[in-house]
N, C-alpha and C. Protein backbone atom coordinates (compact mmCIF):
# COMPACT_ATOMS: atom_id res chain seq x y z
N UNK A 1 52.04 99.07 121.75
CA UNK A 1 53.03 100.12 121.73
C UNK A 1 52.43 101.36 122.39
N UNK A 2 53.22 102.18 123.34
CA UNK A 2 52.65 103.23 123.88
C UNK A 2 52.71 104.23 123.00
N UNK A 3 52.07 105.58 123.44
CA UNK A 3 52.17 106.57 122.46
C UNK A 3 53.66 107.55 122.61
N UNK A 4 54.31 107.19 124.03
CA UNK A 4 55.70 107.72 123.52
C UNK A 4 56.48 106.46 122.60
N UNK A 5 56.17 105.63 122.74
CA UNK A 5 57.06 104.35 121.84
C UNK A 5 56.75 105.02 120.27
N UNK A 6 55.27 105.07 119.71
CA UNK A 6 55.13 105.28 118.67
C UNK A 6 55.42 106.77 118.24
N UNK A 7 55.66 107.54 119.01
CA UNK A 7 56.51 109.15 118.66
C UNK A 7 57.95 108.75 118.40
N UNK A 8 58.52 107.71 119.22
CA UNK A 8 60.05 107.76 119.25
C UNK A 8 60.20 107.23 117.44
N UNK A 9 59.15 105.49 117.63
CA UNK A 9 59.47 104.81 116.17
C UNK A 9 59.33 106.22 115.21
N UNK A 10 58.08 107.28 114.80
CA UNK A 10 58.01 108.08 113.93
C UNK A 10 59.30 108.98 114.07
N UNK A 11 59.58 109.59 114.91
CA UNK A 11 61.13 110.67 114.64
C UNK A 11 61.77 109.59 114.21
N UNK A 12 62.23 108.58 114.34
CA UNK A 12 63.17 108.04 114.16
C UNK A 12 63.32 107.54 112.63
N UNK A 13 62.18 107.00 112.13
CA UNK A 13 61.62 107.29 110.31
C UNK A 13 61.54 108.02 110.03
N UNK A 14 61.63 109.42 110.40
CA UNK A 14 61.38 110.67 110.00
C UNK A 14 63.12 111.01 109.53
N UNK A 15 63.60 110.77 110.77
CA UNK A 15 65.11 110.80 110.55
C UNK A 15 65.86 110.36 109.74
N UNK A 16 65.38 108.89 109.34
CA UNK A 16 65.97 107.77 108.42
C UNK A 16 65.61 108.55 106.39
N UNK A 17 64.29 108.92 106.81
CA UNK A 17 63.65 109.56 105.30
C UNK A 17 64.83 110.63 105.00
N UNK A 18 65.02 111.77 106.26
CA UNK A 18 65.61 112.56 105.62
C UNK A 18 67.24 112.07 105.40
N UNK A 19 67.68 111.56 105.96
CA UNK A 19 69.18 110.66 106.34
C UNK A 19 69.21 110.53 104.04
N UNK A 20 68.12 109.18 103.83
CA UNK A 20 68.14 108.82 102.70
C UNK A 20 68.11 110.32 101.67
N UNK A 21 67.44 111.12 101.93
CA UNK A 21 67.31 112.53 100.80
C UNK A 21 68.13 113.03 100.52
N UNK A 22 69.14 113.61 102.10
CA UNK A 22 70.30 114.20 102.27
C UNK A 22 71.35 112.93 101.28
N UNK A 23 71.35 111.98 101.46
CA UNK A 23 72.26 110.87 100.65
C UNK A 23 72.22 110.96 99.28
N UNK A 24 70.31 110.95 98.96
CA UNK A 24 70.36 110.97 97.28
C UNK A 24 70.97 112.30 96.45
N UNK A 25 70.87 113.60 97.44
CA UNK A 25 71.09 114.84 96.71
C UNK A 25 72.85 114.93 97.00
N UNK A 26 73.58 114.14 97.66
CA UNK A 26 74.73 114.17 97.67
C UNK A 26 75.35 113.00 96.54
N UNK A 27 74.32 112.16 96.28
CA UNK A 27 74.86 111.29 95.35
C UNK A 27 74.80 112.03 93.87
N UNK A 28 73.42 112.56 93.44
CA UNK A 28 73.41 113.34 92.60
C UNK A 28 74.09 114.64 92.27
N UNK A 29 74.43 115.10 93.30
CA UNK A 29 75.19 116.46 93.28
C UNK A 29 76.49 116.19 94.37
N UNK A 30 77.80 115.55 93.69
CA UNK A 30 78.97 115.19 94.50
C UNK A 30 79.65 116.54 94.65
N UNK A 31 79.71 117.33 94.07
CA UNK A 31 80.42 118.78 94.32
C UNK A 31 79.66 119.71 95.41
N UNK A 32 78.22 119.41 95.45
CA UNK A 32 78.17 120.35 96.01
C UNK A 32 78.42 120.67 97.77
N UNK A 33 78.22 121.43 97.94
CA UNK A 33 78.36 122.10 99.73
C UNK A 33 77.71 121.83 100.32
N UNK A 34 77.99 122.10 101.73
CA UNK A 34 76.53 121.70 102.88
C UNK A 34 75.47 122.51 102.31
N UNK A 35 75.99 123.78 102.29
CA UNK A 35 74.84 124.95 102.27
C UNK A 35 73.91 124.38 101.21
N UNK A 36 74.80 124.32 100.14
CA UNK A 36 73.45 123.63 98.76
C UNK A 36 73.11 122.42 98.78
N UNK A 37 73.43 121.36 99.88
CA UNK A 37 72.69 120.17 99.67
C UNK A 37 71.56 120.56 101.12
N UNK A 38 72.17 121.58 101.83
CA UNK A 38 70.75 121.93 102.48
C UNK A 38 69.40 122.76 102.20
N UNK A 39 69.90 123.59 100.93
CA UNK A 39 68.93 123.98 100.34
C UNK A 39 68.05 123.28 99.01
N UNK A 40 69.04 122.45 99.06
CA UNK A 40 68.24 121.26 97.61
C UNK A 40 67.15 120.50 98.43
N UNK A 41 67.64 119.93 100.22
CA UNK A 41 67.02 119.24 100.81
C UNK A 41 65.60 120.38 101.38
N UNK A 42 66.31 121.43 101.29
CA UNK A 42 64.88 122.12 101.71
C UNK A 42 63.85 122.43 100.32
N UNK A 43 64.18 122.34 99.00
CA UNK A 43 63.46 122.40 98.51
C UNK A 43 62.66 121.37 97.99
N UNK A 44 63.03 119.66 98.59
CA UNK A 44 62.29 118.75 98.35
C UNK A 44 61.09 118.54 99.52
N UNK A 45 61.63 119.22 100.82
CA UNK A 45 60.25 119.17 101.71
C UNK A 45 59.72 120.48 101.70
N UNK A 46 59.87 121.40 101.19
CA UNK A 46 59.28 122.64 101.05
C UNK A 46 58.52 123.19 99.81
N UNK A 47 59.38 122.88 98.93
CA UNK A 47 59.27 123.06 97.17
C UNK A 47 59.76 124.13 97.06
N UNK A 48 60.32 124.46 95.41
CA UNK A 48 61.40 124.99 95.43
C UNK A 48 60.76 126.55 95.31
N UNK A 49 59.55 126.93 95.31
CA UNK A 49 59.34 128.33 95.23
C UNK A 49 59.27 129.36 96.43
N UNK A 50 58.65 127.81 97.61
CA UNK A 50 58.85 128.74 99.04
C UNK A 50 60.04 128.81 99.20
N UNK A 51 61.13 127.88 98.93
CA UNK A 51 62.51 127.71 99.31
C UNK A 51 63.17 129.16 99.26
N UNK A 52 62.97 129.67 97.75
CA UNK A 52 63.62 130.65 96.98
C UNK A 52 62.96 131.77 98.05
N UNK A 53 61.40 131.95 98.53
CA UNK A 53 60.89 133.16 99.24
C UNK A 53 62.21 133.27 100.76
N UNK A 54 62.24 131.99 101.31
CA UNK A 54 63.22 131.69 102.79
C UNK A 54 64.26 132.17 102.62
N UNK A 55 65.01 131.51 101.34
CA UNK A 55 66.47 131.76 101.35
C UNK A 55 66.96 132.09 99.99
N UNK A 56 67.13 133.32 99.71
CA UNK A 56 67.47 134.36 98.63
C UNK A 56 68.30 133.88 97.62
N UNK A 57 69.31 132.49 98.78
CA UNK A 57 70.98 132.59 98.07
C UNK A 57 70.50 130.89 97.28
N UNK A 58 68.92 130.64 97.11
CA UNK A 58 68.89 129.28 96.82
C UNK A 58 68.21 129.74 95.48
N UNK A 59 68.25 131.09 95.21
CA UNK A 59 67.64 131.15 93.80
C UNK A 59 68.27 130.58 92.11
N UNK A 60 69.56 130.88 92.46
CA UNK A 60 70.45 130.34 91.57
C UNK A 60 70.83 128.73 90.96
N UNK A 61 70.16 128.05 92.31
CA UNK A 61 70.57 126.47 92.42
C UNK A 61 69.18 126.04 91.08
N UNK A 62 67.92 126.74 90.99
CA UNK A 62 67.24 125.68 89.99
C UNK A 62 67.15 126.32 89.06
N UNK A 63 66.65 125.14 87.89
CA UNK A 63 66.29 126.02 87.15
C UNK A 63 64.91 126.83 86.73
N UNK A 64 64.99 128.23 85.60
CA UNK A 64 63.95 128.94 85.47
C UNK A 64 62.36 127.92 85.65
């Protein structure tokens, strides 16, 4: 496999990982919005304390 072959296979698992996250936090949370299943998804690859430093309006989504 060349090394663009093996960049394409990794984005492309990279894609599939987040595809599945974005799925589980919509399965778990059916009400919610883009905005909050994009900030739930950012606080599973970020964690939720930098999340809250990024984005102000994601403080409310966890708990204390």
């Amino acid at each position: 496999m060349s090394p663009l072959d093996r960049l394409r296979a990794a984005n492309a698992l990279s894609r599939q990982v987040h595809a599945l996250a974005l799925a589980g936090i919509r399965h778990r949370h059916p009400q919610a919005s883009e905005r909050e299943c994009f900030l739930r998804l950012a606080a599973i690859k970020l964690g939720r304390e930098r999340t809250v430093q990024l984005y102000a309006d994601a403080a409310g989504l966890f708990d204390p």
